[in-house]
Protein backbone atom coordinates (compact mmCIF):
# COMPACT_ATOMS: atom_id res chain seq x y z
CA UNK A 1 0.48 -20.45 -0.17
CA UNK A 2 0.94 -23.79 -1.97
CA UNK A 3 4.28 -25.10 -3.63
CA UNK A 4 3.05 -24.81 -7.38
CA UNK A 5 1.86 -20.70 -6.60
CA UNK A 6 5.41 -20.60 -4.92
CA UNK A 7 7.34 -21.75 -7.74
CA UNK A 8 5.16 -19.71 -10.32
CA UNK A 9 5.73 -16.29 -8.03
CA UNK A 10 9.70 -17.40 -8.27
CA UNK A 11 9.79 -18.21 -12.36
CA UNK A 12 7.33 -15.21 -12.75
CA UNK A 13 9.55 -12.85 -10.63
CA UNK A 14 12.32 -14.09 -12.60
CA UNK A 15 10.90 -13.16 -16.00
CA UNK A 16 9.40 -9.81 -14.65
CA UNK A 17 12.83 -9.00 -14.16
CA UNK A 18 14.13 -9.64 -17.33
CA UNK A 19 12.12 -7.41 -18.11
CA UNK A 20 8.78 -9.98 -19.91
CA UNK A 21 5.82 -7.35 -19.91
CA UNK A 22 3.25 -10.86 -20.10
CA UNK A 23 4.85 -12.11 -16.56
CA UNK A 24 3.66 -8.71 -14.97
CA UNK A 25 0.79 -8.84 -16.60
CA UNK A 26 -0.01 -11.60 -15.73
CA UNK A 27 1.19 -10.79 -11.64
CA UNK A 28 -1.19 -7.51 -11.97
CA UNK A 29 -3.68 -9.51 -13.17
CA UNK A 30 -3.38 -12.16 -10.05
CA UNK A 31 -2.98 -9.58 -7.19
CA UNK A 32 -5.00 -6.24 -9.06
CA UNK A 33 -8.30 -7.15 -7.38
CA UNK A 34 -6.99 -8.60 -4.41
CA UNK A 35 -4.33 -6.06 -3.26
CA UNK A 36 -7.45 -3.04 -4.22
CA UNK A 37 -9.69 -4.67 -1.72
CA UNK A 38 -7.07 -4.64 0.85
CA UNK A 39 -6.04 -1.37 0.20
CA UNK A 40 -9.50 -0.25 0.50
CA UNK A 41 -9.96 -1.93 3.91
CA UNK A 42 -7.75 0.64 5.34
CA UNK A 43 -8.42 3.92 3.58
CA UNK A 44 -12.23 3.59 2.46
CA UNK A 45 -12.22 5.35 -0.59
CA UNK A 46 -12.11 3.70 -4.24
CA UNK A 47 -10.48 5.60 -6.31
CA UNK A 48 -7.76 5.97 -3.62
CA UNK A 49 -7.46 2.67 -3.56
CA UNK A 50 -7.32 2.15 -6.71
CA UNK A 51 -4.18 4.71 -7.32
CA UNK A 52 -2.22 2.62 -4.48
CA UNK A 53 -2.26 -0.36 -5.92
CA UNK A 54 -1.52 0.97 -9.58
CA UNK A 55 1.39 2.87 -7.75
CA UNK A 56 2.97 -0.20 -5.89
CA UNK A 57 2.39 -2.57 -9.10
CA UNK A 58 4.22 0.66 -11.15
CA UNK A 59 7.29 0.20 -8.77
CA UNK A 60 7.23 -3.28 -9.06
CA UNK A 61 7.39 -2.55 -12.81
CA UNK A 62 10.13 0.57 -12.52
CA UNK A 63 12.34 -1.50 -9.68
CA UNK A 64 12.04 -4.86 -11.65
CA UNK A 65 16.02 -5.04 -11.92
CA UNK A 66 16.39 -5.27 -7.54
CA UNK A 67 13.63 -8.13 -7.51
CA UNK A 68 16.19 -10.45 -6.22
CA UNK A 69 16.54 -9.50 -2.86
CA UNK A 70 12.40 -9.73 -2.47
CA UNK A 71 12.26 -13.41 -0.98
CA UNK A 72 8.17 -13.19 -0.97
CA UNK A 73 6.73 -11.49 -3.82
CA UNK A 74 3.11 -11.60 -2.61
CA UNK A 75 3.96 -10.79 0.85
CA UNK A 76 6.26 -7.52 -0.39
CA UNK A 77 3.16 -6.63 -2.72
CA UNK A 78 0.58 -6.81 0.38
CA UNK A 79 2.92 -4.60 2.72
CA UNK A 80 4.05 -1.98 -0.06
CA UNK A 81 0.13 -1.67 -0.29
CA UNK A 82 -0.42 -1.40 3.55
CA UNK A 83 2.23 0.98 3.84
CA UNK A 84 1.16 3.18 0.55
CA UNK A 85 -2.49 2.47 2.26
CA UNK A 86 -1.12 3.93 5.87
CA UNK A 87 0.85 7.06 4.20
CA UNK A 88 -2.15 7.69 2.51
CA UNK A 89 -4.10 8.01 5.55
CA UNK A 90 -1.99 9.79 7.35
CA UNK A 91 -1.96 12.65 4.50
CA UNK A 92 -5.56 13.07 4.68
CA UNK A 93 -6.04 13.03 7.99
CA UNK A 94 -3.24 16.29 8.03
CA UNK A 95 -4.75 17.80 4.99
CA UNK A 96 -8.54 17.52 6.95
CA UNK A 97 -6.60 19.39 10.54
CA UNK A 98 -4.97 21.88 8.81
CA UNK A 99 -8.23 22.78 6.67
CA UNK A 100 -10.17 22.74 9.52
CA UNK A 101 -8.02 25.28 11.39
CA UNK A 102 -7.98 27.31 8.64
CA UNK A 103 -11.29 27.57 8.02
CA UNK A 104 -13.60 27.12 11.42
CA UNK A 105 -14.16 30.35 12.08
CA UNK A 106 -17.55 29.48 13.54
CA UNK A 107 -17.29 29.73 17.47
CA UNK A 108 -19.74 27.49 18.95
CA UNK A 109 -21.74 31.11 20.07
CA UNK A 110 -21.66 31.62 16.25
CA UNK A 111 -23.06 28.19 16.09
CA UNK A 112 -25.81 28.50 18.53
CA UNK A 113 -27.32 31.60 16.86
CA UNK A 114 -27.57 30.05 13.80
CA UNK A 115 -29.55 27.00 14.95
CA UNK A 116 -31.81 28.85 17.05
CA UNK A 117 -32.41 31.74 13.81
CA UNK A 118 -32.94 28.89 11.62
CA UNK A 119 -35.35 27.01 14.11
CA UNK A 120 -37.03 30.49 14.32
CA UNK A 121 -38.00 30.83 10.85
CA UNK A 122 -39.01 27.32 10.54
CA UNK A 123 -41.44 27.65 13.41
CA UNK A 124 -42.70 30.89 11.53
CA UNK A 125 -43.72 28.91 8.76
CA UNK A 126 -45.31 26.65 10.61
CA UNK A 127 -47.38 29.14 12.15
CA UNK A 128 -48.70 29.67 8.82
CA UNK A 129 -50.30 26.62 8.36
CA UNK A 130 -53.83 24.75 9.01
CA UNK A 131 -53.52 23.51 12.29
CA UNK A 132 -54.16 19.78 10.36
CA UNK A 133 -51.86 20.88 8.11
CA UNK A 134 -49.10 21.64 10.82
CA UNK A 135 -49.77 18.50 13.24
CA UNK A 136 -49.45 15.88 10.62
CA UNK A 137 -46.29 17.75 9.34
CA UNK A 138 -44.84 17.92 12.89
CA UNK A 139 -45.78 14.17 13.65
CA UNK A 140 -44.58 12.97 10.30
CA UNK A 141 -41.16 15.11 9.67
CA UNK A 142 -40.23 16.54 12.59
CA UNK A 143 -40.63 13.52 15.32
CA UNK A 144 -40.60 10.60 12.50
CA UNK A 145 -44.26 8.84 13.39
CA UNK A 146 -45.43 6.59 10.95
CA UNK A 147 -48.65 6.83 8.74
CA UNK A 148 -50.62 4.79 10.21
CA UNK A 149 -49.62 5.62 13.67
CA UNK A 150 -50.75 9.51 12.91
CA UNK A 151 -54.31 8.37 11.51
CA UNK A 152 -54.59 6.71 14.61
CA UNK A 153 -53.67 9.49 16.88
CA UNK A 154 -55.49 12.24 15.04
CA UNK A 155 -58.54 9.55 14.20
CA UNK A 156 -58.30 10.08 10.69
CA UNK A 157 -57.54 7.66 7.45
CA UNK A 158 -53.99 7.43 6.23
CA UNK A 159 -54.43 8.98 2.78
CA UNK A 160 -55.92 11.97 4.57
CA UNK A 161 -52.38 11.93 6.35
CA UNK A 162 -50.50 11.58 3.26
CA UNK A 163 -52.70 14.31 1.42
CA UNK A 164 -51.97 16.87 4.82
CA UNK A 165 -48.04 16.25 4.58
CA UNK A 166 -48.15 17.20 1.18
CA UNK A 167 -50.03 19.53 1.64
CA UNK A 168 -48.08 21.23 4.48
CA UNK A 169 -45.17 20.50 2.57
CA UNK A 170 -45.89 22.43 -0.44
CA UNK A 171 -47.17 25.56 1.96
CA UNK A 172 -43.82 25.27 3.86
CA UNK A 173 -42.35 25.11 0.20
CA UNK A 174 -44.54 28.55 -0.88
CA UNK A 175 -43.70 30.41 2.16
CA UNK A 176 -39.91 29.35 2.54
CA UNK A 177 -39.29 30.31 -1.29
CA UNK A 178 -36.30 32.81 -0.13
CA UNK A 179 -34.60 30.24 2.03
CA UNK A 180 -32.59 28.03 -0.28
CA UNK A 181 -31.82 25.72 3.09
CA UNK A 182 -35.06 24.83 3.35
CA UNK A 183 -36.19 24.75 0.01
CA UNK A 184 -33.20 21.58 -0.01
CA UNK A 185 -34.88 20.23 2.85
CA UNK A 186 -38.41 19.97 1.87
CA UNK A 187 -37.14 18.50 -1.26
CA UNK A 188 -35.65 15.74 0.47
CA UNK A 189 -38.99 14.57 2.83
């Protein structure tokens, strides 16, 4: 920190507690941005971070009378922010654990069944389609190939690729119509 910002945090601390509403604005101006990005190093959410530093900037405001025994006002800002950052945190990560115990009812049995059901109507559908129809589909979606890596394999052109995914896609789409889940899915490829 240089002498001059030194001296301006001092005069500035000493108007903000007199109680000079342009001194803190002028402080919340300075550190707003800065102190936000900190914050949302540590707790990766913006409107979290966000709240923190409004809250530590409000106590600055509502404790403006006990500035005097804060030797380093940009240095008490950063760690009321770290610490408001950390209690934060800590909160969530409780609030997360105690949700998840009250809710996982799912036993990894539970878990199992449900994949291999949902795998089970899938590969249903695909039995339903031209066998084309269901390679490209399975090349493309299912293991990821590229385009031009399917014409090759198959020995066809791209666009004939293209034109059998959406194809499949919209058969998949047709015959799935009662199964919101994949109705989501097909939406997304």
């Amino acid at each position: 920190m240089k002498n001059n910002e030194i001296s301006n945090l001092k005069s500035f601390k000493t108007l903000i507690k007199k109680g000079d509403k342009n001194a803190f604005k002028v402080i919340f101006n300075t550190y707003y941005k800065r102190l936000y990005l900190f914050s949302l190093n540590y707790v990766e959410d913006k409107y979290a971070a966000e709240e923190i530093v409004e809250n530590v900037l409000l106590k600055l405001w509502q404790k403006r009378n006990k500035l005097d025994k804060i030797d380093n006002l940009k240095s008490y800002l950063y760690t009321m922010v770290r610490n408001a950052s950390l209690d934060y945190i800590k909160k969530e990560k409780k609030f997360i654990r105690l949700d998840l115990e009250k809710h996982d009812s799912v036993t990894l049995k539970d878990q199992f069944i449900i994949e291999e059901e949902t795998y089970a109507v899938l590969f249903q559908a695909l039995d339903t389609l031209p066998s084309k129809c269901r390679k490209v589909f399975e090349l493309s979606c299912l293991e990821g190939l590229k385009y031009k890596d399917i014409a090759e394999d198959l020995q066809i052109s791209i666009n004939t690729v293209k034109s059998q995914r959406a194809r499949a896609i919209e058969l998949l789409k047709s015959h799935l119509k009662n199964h919101p889940f994949f109705q989501i899915l097909l939406a997304t490829l």
